[in-house]
C-alpha atoms as a PDB file:
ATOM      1  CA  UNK A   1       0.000   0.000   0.000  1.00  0.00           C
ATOM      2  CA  UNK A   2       1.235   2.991  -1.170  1.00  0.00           C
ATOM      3  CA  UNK A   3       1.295   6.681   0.687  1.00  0.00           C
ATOM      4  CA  UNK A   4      -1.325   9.028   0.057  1.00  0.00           C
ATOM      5  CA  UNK A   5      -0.344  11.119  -2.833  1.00  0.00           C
ATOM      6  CA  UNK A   6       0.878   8.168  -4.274  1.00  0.00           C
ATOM      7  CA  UNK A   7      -0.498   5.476  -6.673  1.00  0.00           C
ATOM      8  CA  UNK A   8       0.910   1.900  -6.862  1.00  0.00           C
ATOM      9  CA  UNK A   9       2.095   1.134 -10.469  1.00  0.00           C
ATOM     10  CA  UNK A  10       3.178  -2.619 -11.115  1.00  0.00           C
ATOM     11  CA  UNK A  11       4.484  -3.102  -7.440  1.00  0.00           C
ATOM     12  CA  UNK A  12       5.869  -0.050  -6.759  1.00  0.00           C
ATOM     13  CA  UNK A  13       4.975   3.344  -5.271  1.00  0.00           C
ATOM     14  CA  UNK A  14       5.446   6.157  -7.934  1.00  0.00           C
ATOM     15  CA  UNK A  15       3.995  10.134  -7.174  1.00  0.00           C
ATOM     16  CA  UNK A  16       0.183  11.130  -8.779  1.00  0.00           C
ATOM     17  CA  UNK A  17       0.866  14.458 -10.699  1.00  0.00           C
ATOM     18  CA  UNK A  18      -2.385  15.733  -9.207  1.00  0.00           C
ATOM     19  CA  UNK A  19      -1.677  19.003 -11.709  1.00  0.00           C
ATOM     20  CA  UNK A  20      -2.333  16.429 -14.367  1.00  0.00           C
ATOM     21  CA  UNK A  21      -4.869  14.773 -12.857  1.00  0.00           C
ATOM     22  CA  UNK A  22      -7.106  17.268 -11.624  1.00  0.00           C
ATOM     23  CA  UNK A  23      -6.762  20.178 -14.349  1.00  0.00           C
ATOM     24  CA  UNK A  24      -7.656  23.950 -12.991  1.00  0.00           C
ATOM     25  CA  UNK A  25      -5.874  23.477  -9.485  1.00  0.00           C
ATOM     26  CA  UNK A  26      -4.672  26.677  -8.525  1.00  0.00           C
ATOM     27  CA  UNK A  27      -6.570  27.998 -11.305  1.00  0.00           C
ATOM     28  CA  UNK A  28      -8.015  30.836 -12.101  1.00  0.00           C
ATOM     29  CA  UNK A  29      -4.900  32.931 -10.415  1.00  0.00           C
ATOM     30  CA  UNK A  30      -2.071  30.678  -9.967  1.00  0.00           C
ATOM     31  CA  UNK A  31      -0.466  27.844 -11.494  1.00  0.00           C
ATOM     32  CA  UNK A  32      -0.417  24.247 -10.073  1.00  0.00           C
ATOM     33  CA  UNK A  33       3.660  22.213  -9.396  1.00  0.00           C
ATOM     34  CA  UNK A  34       3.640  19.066  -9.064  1.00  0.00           C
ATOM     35  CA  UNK A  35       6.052  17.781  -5.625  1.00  0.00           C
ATOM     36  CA  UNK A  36       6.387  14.637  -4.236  1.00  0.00           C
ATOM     37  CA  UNK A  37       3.391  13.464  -3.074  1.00  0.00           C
ATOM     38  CA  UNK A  38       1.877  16.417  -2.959  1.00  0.00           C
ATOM     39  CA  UNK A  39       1.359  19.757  -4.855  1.00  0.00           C
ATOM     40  CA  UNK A  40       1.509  23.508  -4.241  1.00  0.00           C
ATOM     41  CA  UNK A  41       0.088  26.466  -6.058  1.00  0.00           C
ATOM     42  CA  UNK A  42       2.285  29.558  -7.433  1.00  0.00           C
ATOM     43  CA  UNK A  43      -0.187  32.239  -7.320  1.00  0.00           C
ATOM     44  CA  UNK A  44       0.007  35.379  -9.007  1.00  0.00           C
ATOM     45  CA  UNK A  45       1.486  38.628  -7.905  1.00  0.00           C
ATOM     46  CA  UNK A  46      -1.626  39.843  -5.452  1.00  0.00           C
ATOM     47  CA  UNK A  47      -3.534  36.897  -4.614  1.00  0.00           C
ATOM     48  CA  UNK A  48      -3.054  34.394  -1.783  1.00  0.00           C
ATOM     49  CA  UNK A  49      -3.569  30.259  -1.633  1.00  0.00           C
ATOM     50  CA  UNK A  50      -7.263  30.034  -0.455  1.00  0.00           C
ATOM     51  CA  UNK A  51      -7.091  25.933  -0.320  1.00  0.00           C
ATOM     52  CA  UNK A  52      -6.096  24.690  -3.508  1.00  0.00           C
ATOM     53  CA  UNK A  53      -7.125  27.840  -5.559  1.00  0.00           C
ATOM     54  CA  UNK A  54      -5.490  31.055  -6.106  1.00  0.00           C
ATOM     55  CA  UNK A  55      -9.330  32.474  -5.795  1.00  0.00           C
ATOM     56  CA  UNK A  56      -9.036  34.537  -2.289  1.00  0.00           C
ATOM     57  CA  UNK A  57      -8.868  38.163  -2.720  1.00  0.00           C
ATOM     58  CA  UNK A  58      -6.007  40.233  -3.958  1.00  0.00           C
ATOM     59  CA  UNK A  59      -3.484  40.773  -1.215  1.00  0.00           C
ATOM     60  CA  UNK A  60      -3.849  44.514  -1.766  1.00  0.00           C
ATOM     61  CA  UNK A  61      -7.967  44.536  -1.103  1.00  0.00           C
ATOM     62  CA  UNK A  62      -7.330  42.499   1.484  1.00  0.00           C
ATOM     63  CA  UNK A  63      -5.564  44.737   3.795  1.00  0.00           C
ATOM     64  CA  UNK A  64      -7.389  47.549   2.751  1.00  0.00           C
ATOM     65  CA  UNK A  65     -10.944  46.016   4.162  1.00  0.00           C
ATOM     66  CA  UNK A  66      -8.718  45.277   7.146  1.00  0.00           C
ATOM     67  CA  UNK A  67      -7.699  48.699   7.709  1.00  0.00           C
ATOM     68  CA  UNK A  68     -11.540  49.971   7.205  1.00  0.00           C
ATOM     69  CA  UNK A  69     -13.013  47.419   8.967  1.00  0.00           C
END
């Protein structure tokens, strides 16, 4: 049995490329990279991870409805 993020492929453990897998991860502000059992998302200049999307708020708006709030 192989970890998760992992499939078994002819007896051995070899790493899903969820990016592949699953397309729009990260998406619609960010871009999806494949690790080791795993992923991450690069997002843009301005917006934040918000779970596996790049969809929170822009950085920028974000402080500024801190600072009126």
């Amino acid at each position: 049995m192989c970890k998760e993020g992992y499939e078994e492929i002819n007896g051995t453990c070899l790493d899903k490329d969820e990016c592949t897998l699953i397309p729009g991860l990260c998406s619609p502000h960010g871009t999806c990279e494949n690790t080791p059992g795993s992923f991450a998302c690069n997002c843009d200049l301005g917006f934040k991870q918000d779970g596996v999307d790049c969809n929170g708020m822009p950085l920028a708006c974000h402080f500024c409805k801190l600072l009126i709030s």
